[in-house]
C-alpha atoms as a PDB file:
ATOM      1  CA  UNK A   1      -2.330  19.680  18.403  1.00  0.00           C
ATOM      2  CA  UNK A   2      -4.486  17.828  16.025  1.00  0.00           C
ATOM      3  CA  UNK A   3      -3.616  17.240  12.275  1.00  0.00           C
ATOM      4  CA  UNK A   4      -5.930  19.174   9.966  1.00  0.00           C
ATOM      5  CA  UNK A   5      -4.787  18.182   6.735  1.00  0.00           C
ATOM      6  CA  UNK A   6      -7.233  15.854   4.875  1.00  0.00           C
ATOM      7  CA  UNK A   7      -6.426  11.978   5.199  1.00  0.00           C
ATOM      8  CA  UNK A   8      -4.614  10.437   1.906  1.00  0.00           C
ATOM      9  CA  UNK A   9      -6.655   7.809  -0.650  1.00  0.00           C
ATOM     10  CA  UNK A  10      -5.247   4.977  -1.629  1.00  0.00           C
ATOM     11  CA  UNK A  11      -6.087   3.514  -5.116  1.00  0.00           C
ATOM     12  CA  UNK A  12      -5.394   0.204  -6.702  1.00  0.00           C
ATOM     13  CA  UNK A  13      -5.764  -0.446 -10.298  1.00  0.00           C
ATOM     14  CA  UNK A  14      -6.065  -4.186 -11.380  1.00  0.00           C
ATOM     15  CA  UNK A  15      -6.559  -5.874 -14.539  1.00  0.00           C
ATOM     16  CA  UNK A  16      -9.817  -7.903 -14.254  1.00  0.00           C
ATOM     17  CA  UNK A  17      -8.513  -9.690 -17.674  1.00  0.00           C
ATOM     18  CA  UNK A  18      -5.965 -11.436 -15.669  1.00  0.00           C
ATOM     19  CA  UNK A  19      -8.481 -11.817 -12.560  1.00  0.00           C
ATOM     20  CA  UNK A  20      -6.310  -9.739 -10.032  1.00  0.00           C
ATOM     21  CA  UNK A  21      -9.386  -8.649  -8.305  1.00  0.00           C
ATOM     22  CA  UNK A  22      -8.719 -10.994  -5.250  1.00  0.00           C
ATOM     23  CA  UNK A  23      -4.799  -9.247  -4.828  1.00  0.00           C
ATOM     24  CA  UNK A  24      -6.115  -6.454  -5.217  1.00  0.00           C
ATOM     25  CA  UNK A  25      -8.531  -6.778  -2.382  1.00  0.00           C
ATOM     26  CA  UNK A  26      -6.422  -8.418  -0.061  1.00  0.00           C
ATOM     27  CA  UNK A  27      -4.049  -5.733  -0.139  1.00  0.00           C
ATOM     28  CA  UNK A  28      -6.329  -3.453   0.055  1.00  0.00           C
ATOM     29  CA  UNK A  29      -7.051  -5.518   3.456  1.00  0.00           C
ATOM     30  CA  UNK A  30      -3.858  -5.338   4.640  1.00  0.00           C
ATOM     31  CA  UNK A  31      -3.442  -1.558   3.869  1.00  0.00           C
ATOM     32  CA  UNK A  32      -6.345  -0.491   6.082  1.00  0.00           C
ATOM     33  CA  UNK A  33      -5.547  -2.736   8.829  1.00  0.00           C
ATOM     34  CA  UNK A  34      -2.573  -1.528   9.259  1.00  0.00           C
ATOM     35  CA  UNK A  35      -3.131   2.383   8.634  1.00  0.00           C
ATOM     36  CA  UNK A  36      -7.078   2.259  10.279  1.00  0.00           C
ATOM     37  CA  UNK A  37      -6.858   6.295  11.145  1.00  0.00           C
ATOM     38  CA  UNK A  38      -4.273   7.407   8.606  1.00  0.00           C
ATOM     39  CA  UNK A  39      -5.776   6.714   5.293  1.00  0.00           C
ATOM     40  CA  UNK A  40      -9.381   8.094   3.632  1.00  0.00           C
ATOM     41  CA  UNK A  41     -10.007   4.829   1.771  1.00  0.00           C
ATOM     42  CA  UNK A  42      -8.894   2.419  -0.505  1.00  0.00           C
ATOM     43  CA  UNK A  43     -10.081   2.389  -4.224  1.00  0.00           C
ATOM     44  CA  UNK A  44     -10.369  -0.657  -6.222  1.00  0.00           C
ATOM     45  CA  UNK A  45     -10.419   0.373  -9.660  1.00  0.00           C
ATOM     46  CA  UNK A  46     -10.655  -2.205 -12.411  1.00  0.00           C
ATOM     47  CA  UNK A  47      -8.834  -1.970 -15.631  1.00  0.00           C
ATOM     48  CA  UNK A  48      -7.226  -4.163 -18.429  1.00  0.00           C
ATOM     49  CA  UNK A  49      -3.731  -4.817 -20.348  1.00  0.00           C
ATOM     50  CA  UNK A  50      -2.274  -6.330 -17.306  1.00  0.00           C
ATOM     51  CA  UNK A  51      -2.237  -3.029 -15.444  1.00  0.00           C
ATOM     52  CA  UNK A  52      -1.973  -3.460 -11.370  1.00  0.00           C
ATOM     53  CA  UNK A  53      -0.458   0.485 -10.134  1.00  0.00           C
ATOM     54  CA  UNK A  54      -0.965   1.159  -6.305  1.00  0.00           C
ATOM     55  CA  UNK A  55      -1.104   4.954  -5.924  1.00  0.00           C
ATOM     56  CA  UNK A  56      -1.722   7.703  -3.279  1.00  0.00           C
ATOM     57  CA  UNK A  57      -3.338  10.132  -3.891  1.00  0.00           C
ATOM     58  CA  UNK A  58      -2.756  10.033  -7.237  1.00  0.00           C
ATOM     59  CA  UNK A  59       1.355   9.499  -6.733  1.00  0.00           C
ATOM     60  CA  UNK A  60       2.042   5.999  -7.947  1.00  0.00           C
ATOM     61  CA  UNK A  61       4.369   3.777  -5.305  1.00  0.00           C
ATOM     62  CA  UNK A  62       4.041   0.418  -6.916  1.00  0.00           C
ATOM     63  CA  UNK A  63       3.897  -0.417 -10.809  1.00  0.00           C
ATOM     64  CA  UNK A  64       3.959  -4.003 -11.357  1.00  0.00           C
ATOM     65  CA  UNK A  65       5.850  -3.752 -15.099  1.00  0.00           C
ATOM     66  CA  UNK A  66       8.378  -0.751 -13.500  1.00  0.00           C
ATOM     67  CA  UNK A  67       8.898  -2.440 -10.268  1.00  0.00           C
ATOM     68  CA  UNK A  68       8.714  -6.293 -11.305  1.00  0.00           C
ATOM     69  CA  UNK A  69       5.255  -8.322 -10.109  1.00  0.00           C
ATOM     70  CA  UNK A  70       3.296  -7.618  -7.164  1.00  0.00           C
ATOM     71  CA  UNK A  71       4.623  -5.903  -3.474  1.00  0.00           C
ATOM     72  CA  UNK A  72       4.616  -8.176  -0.663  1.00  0.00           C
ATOM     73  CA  UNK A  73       3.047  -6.995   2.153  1.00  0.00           C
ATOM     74  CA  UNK A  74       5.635  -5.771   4.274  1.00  0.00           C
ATOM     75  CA  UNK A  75       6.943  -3.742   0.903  1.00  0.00           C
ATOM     76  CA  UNK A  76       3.710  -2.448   0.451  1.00  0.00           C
ATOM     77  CA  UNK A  77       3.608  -1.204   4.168  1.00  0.00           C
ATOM     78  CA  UNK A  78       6.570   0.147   4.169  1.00  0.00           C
ATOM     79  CA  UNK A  79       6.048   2.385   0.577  1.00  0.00           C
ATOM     80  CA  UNK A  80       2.590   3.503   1.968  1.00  0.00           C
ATOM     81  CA  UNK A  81       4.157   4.556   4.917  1.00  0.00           C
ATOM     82  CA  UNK A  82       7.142   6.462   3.681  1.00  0.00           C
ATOM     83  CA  UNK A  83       4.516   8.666   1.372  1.00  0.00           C
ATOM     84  CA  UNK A  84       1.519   9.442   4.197  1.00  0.00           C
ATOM     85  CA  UNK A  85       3.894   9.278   7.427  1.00  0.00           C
ATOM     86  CA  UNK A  86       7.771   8.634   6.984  1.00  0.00           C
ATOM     87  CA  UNK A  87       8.052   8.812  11.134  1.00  0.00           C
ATOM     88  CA  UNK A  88       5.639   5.929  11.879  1.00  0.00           C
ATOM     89  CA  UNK A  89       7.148   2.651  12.987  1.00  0.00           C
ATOM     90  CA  UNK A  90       5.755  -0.519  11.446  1.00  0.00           C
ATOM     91  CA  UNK A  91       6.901  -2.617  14.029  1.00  0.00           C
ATOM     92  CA  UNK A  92       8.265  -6.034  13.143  1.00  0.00           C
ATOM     93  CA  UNK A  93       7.144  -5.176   9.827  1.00  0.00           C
ATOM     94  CA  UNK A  94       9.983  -2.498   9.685  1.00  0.00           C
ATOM     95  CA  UNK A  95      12.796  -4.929  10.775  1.00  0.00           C
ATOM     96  CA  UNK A  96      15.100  -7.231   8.740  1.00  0.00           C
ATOM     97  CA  UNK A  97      15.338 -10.727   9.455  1.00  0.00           C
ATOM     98  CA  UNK A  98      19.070 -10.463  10.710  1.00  0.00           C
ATOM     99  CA  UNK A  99      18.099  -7.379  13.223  1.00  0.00           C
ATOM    100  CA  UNK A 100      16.827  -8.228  16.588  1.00  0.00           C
ATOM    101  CA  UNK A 101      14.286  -6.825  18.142  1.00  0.00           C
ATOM    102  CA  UNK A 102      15.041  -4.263  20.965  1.00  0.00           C
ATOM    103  CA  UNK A 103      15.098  -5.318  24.750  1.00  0.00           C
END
């Protein structure tokens, strides 16, 4: 059965005072690289006052003053993927360091 409901947007709001554009971009990278069929788009919107806020659509999961500086990539992932599909394995990305992988 194939899903109907309309794919989820990612945005990503950056201060461009504090030249974030290039984060902002790669992680926008990463994001669709990893979730190629299961996201819309990714939004780079520019903004000031040391802002950088990673929503989708329109629910923030990252906040770099609430949550502390910048996601790294397998954080990132791993939010993203708990709001537009909490089933889908990330892989390696989805394992600690002290968990092996299966046989």
């Amino acid at each position: 059965m194939q899903d109907t409901r309309p794919k989820p947007t990612v945005s990503i709001l950056y201060c461009t005072q504090c030249n974030w554009l290039l984060r902002a971009g790669w992680m926008a990278q990463e994001l669709l690289q990893t979730f190629p069929d299961s996201l819309a788009g990714v939004m780079l919107i520019p903004g000031t006052g040391g802002n950088f806020e990673i929503r989708v659509d329109g629910e923030i999961v990252w906040e770099r003053k609430r949550d502390g500086g910048f996601p790294g990539p397998k954080e990132l992932k791993q939010r993203i993927r708990d709001v537009i599909d909490p089933e889908r394995d990330l892989g390696h990305t989805d394992r600690r360091k002290d968990e092996a992988p299966d046989p």
